[in-house]
Each structure stands twice: as structure tokens, then as C-alpha cells.
C-alpha atoms as a PDB file:
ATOM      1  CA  UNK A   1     101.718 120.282  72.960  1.00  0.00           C
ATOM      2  CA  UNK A   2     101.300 121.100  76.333  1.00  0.00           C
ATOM      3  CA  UNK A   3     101.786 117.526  77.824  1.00  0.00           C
ATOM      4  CA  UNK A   4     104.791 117.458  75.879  1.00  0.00           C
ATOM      5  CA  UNK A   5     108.954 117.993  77.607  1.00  0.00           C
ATOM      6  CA  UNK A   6     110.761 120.697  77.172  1.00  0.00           C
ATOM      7  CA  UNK A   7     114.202 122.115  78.140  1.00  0.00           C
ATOM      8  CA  UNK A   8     112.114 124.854  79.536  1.00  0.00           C
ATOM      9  CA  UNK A   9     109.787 123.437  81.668  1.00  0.00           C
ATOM     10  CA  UNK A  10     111.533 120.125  82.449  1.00  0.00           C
ATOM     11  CA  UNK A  11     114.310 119.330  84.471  1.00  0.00           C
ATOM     12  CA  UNK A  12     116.703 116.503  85.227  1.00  0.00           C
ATOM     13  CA  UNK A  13     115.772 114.113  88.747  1.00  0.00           C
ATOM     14  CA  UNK A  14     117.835 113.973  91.375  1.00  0.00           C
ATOM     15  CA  UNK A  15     118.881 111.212  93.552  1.00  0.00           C
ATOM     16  CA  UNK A  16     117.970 113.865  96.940  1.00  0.00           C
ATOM     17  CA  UNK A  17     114.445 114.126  96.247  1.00  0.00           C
ATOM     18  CA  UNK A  18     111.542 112.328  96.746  1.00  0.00           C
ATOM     19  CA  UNK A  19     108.923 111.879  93.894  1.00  0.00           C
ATOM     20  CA  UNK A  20     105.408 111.446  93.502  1.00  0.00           C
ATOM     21  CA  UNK A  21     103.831 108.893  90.779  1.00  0.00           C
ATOM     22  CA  UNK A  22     100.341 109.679  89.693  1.00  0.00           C
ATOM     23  CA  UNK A  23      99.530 107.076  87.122  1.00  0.00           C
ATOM     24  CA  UNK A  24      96.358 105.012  85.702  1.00  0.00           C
ATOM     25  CA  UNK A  25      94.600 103.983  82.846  1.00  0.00           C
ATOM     26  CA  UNK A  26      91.055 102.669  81.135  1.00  0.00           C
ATOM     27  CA  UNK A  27      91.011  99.092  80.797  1.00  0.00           C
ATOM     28  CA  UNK A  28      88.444  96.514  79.447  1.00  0.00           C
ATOM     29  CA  UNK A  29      88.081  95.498  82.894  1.00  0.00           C
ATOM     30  CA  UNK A  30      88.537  98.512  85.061  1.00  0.00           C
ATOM     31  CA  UNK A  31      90.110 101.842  85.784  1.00  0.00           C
ATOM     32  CA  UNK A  32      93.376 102.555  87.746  1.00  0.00           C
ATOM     33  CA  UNK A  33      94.668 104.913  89.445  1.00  0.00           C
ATOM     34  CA  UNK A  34      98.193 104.372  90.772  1.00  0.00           C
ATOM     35  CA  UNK A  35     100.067 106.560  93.140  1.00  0.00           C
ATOM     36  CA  UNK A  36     103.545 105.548  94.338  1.00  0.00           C
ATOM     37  CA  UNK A  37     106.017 107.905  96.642  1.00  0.00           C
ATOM     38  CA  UNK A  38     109.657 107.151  96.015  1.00  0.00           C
ATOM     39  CA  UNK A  39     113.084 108.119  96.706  1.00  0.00           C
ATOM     40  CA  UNK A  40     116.637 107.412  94.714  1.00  0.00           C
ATOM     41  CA  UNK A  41     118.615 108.372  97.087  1.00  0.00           C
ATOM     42  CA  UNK A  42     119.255 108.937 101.313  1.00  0.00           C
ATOM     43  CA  UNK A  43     115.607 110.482 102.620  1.00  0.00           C
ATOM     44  CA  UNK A  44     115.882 113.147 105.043  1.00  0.00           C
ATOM     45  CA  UNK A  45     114.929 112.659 108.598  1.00  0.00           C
ATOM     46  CA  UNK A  46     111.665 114.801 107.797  1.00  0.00           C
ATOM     47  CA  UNK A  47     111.034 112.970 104.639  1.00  0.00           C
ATOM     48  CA  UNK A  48     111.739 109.902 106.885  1.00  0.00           C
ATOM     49  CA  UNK A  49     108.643 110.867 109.351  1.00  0.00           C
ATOM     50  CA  UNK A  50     106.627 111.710 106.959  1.00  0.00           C
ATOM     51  CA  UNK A  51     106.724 108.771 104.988  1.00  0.00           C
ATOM     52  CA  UNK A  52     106.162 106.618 107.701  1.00  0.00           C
ATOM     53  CA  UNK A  53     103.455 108.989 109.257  1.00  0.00           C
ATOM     54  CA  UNK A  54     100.960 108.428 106.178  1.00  0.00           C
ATOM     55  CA  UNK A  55     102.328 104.824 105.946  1.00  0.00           C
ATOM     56  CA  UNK A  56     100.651 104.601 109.539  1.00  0.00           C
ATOM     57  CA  UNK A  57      97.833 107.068 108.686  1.00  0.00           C
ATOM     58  CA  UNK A  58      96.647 103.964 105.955  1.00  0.00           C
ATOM     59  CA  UNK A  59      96.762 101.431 108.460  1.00  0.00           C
ATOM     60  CA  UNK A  60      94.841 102.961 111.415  1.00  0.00           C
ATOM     61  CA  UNK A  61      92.613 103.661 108.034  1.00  0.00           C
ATOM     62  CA  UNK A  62      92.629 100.011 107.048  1.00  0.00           C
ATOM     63  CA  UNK A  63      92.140  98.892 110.854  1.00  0.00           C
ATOM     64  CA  UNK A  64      88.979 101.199 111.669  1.00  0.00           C
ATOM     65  CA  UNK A  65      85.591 100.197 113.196  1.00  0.00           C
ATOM     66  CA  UNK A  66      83.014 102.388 112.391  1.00  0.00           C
ATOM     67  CA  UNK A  67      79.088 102.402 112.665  1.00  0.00           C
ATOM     68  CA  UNK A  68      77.326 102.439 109.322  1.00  0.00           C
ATOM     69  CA  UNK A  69      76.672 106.240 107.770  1.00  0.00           C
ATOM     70  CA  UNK A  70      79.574 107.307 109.177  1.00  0.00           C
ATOM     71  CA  UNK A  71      80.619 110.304 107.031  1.00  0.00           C
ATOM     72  CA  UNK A  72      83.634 109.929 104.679  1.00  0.00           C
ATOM     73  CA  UNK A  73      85.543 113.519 106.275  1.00  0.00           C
ATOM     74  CA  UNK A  74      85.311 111.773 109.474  1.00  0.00           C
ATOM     75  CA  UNK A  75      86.596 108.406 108.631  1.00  0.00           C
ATOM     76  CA  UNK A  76      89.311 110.420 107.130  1.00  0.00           C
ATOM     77  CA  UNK A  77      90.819 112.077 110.097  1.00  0.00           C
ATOM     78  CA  UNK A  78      91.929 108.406 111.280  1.00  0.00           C
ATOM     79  CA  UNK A  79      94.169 108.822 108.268  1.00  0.00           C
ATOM     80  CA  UNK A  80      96.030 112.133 109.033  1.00  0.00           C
ATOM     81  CA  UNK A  81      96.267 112.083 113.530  1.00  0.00           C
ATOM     82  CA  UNK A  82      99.682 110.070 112.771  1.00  0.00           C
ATOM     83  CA  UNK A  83     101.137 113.674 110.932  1.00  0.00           C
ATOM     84  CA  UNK A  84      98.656 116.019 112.517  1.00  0.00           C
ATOM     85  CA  UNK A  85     100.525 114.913 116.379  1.00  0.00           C
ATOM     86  CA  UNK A  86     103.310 116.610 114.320  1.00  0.00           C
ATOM     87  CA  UNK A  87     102.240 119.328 112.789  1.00  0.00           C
ATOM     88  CA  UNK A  88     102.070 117.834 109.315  1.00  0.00           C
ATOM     89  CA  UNK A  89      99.558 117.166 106.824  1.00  0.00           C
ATOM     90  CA  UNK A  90      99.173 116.280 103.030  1.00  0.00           C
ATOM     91  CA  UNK A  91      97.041 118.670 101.006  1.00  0.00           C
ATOM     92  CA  UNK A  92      94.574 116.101  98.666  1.00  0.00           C
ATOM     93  CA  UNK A  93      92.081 113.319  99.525  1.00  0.00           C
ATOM     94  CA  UNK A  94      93.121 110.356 101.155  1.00  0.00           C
ATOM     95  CA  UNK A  95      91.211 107.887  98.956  1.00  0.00           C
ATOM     96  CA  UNK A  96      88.322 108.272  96.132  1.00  0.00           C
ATOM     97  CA  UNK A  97      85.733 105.799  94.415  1.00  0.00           C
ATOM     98  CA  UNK A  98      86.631 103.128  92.324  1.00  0.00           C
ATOM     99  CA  UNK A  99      84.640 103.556  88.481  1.00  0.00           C
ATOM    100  CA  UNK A 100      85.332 101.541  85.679  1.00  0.00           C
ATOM    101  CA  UNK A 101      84.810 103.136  82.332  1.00  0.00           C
ATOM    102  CA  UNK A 102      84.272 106.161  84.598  1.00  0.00           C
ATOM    103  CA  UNK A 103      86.349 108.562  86.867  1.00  0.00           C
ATOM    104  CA  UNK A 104      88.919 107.267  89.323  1.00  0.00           C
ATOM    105  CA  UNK A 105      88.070 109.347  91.552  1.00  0.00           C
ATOM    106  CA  UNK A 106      83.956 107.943  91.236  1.00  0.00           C
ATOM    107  CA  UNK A 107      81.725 110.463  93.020  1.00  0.00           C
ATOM    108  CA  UNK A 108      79.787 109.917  96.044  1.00  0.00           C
ATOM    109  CA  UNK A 109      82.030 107.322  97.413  1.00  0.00           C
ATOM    110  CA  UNK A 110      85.618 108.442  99.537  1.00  0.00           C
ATOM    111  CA  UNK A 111      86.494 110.385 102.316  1.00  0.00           C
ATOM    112  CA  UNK A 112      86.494 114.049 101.665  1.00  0.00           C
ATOM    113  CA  UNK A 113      83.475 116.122 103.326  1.00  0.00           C
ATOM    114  CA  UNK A 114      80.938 116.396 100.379  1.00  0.00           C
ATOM    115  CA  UNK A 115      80.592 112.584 100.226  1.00  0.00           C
ATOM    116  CA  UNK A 116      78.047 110.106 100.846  1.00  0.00           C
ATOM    117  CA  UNK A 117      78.105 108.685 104.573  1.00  0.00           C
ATOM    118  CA  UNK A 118      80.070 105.322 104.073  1.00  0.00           C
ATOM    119  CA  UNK A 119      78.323 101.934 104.596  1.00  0.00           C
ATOM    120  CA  UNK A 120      78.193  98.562 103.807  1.00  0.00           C
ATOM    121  CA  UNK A 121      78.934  97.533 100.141  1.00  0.00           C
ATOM    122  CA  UNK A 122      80.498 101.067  98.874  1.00  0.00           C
ATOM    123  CA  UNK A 123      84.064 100.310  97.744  1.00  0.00           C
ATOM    124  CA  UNK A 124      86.848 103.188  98.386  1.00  0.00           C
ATOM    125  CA  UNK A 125      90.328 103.377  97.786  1.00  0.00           C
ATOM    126  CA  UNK A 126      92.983 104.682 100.160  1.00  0.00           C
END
């Protein structure tokens, strides 16, 4: 099966690496959708910055003000200024909906351009 390992298309971790856990599941009461960045070993300086560039990214995110219908792309450029003063960016949403029995990544709600304008009530993640 194609979700299955193989010597082929697997490989063994490495403690100099950092690695990306995209993870979720259908519940009785609700859908998740867990993402967790983590490292095994001594980060780079680069993977340092980073890091804590989208760390601060989610909590100018978390800490903005904005008038109601405020557009979801625009909210979501609070989120990247910390890596885009660098040069760096990340190359998928920043948050989605939250569904239950649904998709986790519910549709009109989040912050890419093609949703909804935001206000009060809708429920996002980051």
C-alpha cells in the first residue's frame, strides 16, 4: 500500500534535522489537526531564527487588533513580517477552520486570500 514503509522510500531520522509532525484525527467530539516542529539534536543558527521567527509570527498573530471584515490574507501577513524582515517565509497557510465531523482545514474560515473576511464569532486556528 502506498501509505505503507519501505526500505525504498523510507529512511532512518537523524538527530541533525528538524522534523515536521502533521497529525489529527475524527473524534466523537471534534476534529484535530496537530502540527508540531521538532529537533533531536543541536539546531542550526538558521534553523534557530527560523523557529523563533514563526514562534513570533503566532504571537503578533495572537496579539492583533483588527476591525471586523478584515480579510483573512491580510490578517495573515502579521504572521510572516517576523521572517519576511529576513528574507524567509514558510510555503502553506498559517491557520485553517476548525470542523468537527468535517475538514480540518473547514472552508470559509482562515487566513489565506480566498476566505471569508474574519469577524466576530468565526473560530480559526493558527
Amino acid at each position: 500500500s502506498p501509505c505503507s514503509p519501505s526500505n525504498v522510500s523510507s529512511r532512518k531520522l537523524s538527530v541533525d534535522e528538524m522534523y515536521l509532525s502533521d497529525t489529527g484525527g475524527q473524534y466523537l467530539d471534534g476534529t484535530t489537526d496537530i502540527t508540531r516542529t521538532v529537533h533531536w539534536g543541536v539546531p542550526t543558527p538558521l534553523q534557530k531564527e527560523a523557529y523563533t521567527r514563526v514562534l513570533m509570527g503566532n504571537i503578533d498573530l495572537s496579539r492583533l487588533v483588527f476591525p471586523p471584515n478584515t480579510a483573512g490574507g491580510t490578517v495573515e501577513s502579521f504572521a510572516r513580517r517576523a521572517l519576511w524582515d529576513v528574507g524567509l517565509n514558510y510555503g502553506h497557510g498559517t491557520g485553517h477552520g476548525i470542523g468537527n465531523f468535517l475538514s480540518v482545514h473547514e472552508w470559509p474560515v482562515g487566513f489565506q486570500s480566498n476566505n471569508v473576511p474574519l469577524t466576530a464569532g468565526m473560530f480559526t486556528s493558527i
